[in-house]
Protein backbone atom coordinates (compact mmCIF):
# COMPACT_ATOMS: atom_id res chain seq x y z
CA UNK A 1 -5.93 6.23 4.74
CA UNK A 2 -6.85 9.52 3.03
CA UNK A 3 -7.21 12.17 4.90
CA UNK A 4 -4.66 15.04 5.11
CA UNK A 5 -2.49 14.10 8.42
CA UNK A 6 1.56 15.46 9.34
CA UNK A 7 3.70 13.43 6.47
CA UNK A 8 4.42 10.58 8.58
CA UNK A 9 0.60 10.29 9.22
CA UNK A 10 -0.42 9.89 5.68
CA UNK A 11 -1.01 6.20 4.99
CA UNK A 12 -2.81 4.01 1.75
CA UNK A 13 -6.15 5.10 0.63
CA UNK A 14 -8.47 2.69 2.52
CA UNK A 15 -12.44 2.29 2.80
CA UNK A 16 -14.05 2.78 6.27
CA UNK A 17 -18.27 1.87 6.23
CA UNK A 18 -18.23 1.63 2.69
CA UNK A 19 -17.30 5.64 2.23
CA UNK A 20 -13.99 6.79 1.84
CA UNK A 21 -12.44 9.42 3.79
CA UNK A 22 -11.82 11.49 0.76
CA UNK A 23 -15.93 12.21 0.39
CA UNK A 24 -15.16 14.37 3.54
CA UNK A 25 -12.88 16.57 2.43
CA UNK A 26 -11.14 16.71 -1.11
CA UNK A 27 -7.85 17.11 -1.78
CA UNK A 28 -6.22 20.11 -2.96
CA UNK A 29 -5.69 20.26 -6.86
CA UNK A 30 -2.76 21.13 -8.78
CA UNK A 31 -3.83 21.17 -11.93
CA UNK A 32 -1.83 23.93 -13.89
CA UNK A 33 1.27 23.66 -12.17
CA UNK A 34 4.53 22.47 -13.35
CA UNK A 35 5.62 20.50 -10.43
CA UNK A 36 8.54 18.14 -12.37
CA UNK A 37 11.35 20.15 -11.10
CA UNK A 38 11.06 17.96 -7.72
CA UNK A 39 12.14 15.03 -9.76
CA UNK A 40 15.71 16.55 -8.63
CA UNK A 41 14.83 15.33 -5.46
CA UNK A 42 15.12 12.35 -5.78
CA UNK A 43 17.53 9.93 -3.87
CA UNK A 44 17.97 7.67 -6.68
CA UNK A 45 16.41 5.64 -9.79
CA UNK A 46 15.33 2.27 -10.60
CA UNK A 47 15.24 0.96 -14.24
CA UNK A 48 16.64 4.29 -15.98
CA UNK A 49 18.62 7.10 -15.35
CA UNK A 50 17.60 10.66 -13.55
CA UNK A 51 15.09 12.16 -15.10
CA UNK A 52 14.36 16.21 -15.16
CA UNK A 53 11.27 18.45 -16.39
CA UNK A 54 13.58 19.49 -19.12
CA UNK A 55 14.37 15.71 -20.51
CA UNK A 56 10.59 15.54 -20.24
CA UNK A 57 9.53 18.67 -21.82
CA UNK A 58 7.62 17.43 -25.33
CA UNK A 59 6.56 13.40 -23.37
CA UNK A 60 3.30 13.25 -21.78
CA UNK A 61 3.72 12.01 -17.90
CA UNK A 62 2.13 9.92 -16.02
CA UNK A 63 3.27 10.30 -12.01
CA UNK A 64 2.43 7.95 -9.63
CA UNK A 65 3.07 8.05 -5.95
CA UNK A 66 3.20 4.82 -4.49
CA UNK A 67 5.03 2.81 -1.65
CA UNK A 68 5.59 -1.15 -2.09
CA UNK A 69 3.82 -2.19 1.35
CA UNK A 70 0.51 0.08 0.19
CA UNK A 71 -2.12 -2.62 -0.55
CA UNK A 72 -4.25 -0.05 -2.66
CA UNK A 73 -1.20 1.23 -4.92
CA UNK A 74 -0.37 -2.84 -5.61
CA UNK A 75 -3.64 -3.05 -6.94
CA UNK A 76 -3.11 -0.67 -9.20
CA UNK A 77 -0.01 -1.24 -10.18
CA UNK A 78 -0.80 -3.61 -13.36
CA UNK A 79 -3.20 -1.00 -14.75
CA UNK A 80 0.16 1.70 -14.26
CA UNK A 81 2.30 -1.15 -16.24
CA UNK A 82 -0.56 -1.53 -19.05
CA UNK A 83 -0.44 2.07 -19.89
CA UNK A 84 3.36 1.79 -19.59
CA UNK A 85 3.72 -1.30 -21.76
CA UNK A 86 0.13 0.02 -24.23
CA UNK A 87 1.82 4.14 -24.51
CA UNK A 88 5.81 4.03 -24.61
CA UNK A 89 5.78 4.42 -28.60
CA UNK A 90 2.98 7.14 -28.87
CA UNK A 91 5.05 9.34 -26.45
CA UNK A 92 3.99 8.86 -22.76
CA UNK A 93 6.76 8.04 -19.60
CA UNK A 94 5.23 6.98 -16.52
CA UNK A 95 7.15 7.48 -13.48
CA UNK A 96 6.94 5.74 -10.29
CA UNK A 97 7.61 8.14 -7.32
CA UNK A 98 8.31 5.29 -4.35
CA UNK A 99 7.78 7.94 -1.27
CA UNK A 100 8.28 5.19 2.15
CA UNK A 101 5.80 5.06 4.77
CA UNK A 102 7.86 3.01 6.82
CA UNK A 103 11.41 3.23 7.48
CA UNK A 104 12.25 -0.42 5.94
CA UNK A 105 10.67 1.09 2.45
CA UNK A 106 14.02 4.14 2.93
CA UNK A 107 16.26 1.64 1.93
CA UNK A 108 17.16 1.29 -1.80
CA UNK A 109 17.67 -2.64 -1.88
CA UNK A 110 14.09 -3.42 -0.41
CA UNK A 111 12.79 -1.20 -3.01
CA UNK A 112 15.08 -3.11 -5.94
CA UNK A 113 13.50 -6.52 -4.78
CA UNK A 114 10.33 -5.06 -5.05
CA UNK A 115 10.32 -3.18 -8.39
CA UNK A 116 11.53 -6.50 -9.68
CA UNK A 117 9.35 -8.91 -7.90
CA UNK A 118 6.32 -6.54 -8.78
CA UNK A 119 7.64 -6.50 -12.67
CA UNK A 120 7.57 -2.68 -12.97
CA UNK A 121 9.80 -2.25 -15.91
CA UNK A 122 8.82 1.71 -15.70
CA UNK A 123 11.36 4.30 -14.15
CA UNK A 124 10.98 4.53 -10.21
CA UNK A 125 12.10 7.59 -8.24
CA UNK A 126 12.97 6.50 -4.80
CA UNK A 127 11.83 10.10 -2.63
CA UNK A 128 12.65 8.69 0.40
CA UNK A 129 13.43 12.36 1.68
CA UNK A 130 9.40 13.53 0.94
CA UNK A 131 11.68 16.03 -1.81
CA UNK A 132 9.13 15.37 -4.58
CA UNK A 133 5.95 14.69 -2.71
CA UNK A 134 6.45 18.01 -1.66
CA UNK A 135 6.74 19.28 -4.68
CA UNK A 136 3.47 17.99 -6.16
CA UNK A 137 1.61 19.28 -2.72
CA UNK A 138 0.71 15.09 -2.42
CA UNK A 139 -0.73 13.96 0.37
CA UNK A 140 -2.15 10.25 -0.55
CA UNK A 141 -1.18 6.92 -2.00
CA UNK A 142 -1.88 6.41 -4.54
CA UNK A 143 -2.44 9.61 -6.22
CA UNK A 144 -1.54 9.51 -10.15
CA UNK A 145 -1.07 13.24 -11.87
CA UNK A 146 -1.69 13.36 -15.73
CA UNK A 147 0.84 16.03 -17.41
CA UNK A 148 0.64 17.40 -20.53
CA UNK A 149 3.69 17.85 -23.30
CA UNK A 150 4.07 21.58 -22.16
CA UNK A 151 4.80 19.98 -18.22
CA UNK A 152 1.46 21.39 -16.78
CA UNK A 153 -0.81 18.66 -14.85
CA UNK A 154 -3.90 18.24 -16.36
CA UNK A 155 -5.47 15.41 -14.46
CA UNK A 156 -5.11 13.96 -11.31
CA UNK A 157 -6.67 11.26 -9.19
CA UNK A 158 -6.03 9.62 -5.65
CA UNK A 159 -6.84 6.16 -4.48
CA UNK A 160 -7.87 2.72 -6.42
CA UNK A 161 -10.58 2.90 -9.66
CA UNK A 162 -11.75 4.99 -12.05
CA UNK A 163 -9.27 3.05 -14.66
CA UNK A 164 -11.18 3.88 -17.52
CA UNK A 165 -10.79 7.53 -17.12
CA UNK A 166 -7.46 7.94 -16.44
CA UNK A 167 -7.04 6.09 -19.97
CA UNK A 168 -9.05 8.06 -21.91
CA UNK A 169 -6.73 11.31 -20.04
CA UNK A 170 -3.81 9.37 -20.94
CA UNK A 171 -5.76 9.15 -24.81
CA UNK A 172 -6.35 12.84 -24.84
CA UNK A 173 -3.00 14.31 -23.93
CA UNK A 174 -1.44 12.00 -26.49
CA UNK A 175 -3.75 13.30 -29.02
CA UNK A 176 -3.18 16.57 -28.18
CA UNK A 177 0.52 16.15 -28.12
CA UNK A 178 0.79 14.01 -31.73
CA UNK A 179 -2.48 15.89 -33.28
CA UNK A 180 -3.67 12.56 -34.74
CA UNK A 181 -6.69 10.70 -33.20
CA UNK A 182 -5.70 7.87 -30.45
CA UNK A 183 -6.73 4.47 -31.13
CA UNK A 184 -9.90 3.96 -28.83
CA UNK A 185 -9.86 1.03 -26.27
CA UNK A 186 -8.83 0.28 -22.78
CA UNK A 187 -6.26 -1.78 -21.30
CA UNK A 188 -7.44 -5.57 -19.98
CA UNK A 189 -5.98 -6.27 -16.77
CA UNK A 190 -6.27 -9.71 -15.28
CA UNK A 191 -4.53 -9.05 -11.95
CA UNK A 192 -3.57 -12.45 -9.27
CA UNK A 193 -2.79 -12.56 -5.97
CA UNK A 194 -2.37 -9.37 -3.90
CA UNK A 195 -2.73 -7.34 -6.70
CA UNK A 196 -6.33 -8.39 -7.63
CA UNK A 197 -8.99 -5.96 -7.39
CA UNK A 198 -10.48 -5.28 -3.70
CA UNK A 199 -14.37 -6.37 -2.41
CA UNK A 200 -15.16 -2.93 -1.91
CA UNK A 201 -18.71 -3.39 -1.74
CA UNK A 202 -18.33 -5.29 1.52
CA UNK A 203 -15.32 -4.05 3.31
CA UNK A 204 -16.19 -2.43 7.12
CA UNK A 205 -13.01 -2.45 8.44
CA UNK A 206 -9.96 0.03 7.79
CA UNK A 207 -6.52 0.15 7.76
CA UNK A 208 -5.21 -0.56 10.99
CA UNK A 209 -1.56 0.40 12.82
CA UNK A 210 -0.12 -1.44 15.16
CA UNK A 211 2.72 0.94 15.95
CA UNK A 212 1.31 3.43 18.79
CA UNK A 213 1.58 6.85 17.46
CA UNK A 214 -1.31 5.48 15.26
CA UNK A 215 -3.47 2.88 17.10
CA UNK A 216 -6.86 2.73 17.01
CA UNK A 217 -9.15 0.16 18.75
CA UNK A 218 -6.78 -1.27 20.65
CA UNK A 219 -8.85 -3.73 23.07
CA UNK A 220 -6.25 -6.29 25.21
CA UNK A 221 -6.41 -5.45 28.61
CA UNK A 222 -4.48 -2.56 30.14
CA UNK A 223 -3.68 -0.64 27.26
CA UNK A 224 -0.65 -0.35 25.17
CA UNK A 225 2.72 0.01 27.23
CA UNK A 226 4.62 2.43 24.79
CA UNK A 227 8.71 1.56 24.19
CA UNK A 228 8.67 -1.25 27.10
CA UNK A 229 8.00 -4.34 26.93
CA UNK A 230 4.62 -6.14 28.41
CA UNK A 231 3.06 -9.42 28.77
CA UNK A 232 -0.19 -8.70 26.80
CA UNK A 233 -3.80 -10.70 27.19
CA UNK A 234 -5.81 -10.76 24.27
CA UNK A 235 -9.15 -9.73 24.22
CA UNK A 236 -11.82 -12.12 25.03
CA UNK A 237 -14.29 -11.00 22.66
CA UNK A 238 -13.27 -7.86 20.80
CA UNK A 239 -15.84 -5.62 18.70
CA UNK A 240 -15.80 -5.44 15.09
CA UNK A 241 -12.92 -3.79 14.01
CA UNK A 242 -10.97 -4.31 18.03
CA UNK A 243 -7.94 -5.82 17.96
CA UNK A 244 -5.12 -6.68 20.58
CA UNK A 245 -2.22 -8.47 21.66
CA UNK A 246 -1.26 -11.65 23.46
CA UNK A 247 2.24 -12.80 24.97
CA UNK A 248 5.65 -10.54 25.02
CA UNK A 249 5.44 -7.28 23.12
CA UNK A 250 7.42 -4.26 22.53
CA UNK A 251 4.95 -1.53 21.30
CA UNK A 252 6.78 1.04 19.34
CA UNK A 253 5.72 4.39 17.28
CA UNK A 254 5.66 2.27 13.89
CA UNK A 255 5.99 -1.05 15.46
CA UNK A 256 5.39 -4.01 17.87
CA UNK A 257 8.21 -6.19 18.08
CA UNK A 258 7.40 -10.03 19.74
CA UNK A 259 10.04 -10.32 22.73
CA UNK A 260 9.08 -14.55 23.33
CA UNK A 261 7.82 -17.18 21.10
CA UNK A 262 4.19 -17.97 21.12
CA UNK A 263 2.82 -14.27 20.47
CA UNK A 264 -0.56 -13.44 19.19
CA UNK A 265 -2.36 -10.65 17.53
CA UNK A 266 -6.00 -10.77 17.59
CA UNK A 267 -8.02 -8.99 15.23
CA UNK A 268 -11.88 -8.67 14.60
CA UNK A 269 -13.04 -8.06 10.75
CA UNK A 270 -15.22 -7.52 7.84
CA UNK A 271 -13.87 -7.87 4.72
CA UNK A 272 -12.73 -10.29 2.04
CA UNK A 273 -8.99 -9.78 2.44
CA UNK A 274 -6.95 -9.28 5.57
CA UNK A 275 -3.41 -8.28 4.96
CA UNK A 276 -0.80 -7.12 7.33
CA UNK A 277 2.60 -5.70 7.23
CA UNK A 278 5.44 -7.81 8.70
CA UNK A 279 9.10 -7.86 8.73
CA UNK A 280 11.53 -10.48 10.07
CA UNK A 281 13.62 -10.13 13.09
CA UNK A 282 15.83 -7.32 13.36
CA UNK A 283 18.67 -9.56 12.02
CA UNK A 284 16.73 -10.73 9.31
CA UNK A 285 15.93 -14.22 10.39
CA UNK A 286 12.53 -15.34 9.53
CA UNK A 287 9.98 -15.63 11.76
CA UNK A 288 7.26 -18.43 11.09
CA UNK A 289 3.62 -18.23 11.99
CA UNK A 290 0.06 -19.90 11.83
CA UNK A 291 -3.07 -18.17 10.81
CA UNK A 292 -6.41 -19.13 12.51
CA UNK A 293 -10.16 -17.95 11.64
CA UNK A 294 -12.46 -17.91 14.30
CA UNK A 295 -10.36 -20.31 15.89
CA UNK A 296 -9.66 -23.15 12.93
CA UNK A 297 -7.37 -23.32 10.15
CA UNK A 298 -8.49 -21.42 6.82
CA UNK A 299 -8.66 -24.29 4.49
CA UNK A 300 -9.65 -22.33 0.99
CA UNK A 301 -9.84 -19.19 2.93
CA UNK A 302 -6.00 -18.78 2.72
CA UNK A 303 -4.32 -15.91 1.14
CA UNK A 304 -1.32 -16.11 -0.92
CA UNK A 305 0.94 -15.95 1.69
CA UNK A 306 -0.52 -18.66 4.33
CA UNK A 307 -1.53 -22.67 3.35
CA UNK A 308 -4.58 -24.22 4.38
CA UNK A 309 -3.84 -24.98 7.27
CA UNK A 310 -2.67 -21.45 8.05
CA UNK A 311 1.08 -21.74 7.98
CA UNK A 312 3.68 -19.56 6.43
CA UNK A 313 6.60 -17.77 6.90
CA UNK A 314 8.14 -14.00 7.66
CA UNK A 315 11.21 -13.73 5.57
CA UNK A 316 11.52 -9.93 4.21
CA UNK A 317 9.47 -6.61 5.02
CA UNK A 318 6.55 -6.53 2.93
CA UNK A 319 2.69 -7.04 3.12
CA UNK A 320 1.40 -10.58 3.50
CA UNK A 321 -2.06 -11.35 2.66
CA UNK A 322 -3.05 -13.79 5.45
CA UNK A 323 -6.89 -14.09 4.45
CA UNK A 324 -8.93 -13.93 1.10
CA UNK A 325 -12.21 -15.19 1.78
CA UNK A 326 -13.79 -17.18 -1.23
CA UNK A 327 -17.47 -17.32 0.14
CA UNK A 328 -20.00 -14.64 1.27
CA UNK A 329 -18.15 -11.87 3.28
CA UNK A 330 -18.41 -12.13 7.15
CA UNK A 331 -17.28 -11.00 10.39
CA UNK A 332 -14.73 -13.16 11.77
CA UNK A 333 -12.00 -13.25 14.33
CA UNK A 334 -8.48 -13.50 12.89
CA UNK A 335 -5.45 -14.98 14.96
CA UNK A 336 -1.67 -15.20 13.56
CA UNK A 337 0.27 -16.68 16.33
CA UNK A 338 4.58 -16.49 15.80
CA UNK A 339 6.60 -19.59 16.39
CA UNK A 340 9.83 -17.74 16.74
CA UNK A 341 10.67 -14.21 18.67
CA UNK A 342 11.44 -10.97 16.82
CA UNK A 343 8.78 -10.34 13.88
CA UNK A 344 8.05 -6.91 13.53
CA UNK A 345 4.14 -5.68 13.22
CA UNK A 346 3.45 -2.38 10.96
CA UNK A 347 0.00 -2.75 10.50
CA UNK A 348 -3.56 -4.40 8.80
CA UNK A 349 -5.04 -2.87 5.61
CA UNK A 350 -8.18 -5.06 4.28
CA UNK A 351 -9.84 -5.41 0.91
């Protein structure tokens, strides 16, 4: 979401009625600072050694914050590779600062078997202690800050879009920093899967937690029981945008944890894509599952993660995209049901 919360709070940028939450209030900038010193926070580095303002000093920088289970920063992670790949020999280093949301996104390996599965060949920062996100007064993923030769940010911008600008930035620091005119032209990106560009023209429902501390709309019966366990009813017909529970849950601050096999979550939405956040049981066995829209399988409605006929499989902590509707966007009811106990719930984002 974006909107300025406690640092826990802070979750992807997301679109809620067609307006984002950013339209309400904008962020503070830093342009003019020299916020590269935090890199020293960092708790470690993927694909190259530390990195400090002073190394820097003389590069043009492109920072991005991301986190790996942040639907909007995958989809713009190829454009962040393009400039990488397009820039490296004219003098810019793009850095990806990997600051978790959730505690499973802490942990260095997860983060390894991201980087690699996502094919970011660019220098990652894990700031899994909120050092350098301090630092840059951030408060959003994704938020990208364009720095100039001299260390000073120049440019910044939060959330998805606006590609072609942040190139020509990225253009006209290089310039300035080589004195000889940039060849014009912008990346082309062709992104699959997750990583393809949202339906933002039709998305009315937003990022949803499961975990209580941030539950909205919560609609089975009773209420959420927090840190016990309960036998949960789902809702008979949830609202747009309602969403509950059925079977044996454990409702925690960041997550619901499935107690019995058979266990449902019910969710009501508008939008293209439905993703959602899952991690395997707390021993790492996977958990398998069928998806179900309004009730049937999803035939060519399936997202990357799901067959036809709904099925797939929870085998690390990541996003899953259970839904991408090929037809005209609709409301629908969404079901994933678990064959096996322990998967762990984080929460919906759409698209």
């Amino acid at each position: 979401m974006l909107h300025v919360l406690a640092l826990i709070a802070i979750a992807c940028w997301t679109m809620i009625a067609g307006q984002t939450r950013a339209e309400a209030q904008e962020p503070p900038s830093i342009v003019g600072s020299s916020p590269l010193y935090g890199l020293t926070g960092a708790t470690a580095w993927i694909n190259s050694k530390p990195l400090t303002a002073k190394e820097l000093k003389g590069k043009v920088v492109l920072v991005d914050f991301w986190t790996y289970s942040c639907i909007n920063c995958l989809r713009s992670l190829p454009y962040i590779q393009a400039w990488a790949n397009k820039y490296k020999d004219s003098g810019l280093v793009v850095i990806g600062v990997h600051t978790p949301e959730f505690d499973f996104e802490k942990q260095l390996p997860n983060v390894q078997k991201a980087v690699q599965k996502l094919g970011i060949t660019y220098p990652v920062a894990l700031d899994s202690n909120y050092k350098i996100w301090n630092a840059f007064h951030n408060e959003y993923w994704p938020a990208h800050y364009f720095i100039d030769a001299k260390g000073k940010v120049r440019f910044e911008h939060f959330g998805e879009g606006n590609y072609d600008q942040s190139e020509h930035w990225i253009q006209q620091l290089l310039q300035e920093r080589s004195g000889k005119p940039m060849a014009g032209g912008d990346v082309s990106v062709h992104a699959q899967g997750v990583e393809a560009a949202a339906d933002m023209n039709d998305v009315r429902s937003p990022e949803t937690y499961i975990g209580y501390a941030r539950a909205d709309h919560f609609a089975s019966p009773g209420g959420i029981k927090q840190d016990a366990e309960k036998s949960y009813t789902a809702p008979a017909n949830p609202g747009l945008n309602e969403w509950g529970l059925a079977g044996q849950w454990v409702d925690q601050k960041q997550i619901a944890v499935l107690k019995s096999a058979g266990g449902k979550i019910v969710f009501h939405f508008h939008a293209r894509d439905l993703h959602l956040v899952l991690g395997p049981t707390a021993d790492g066995k996977p958990v398998r599952f069928r998806v179900t829209i309004d009730g049937h399988a999803p035939g060519e409605n399936h997202g990357v993660d799901t067959d036809a006929q709904g099925n797939g499989v929870v085998k690390e902590h990541r996003l899953y995209q259970l839904v991408r509707q090929r037809g005209a966007v609709a409301d629908h009811v969404f079901t994933i049901e678990f064959e096996d106990p322990g998967v762990q719930a984080f929460s919906f984002t759409f698209g």
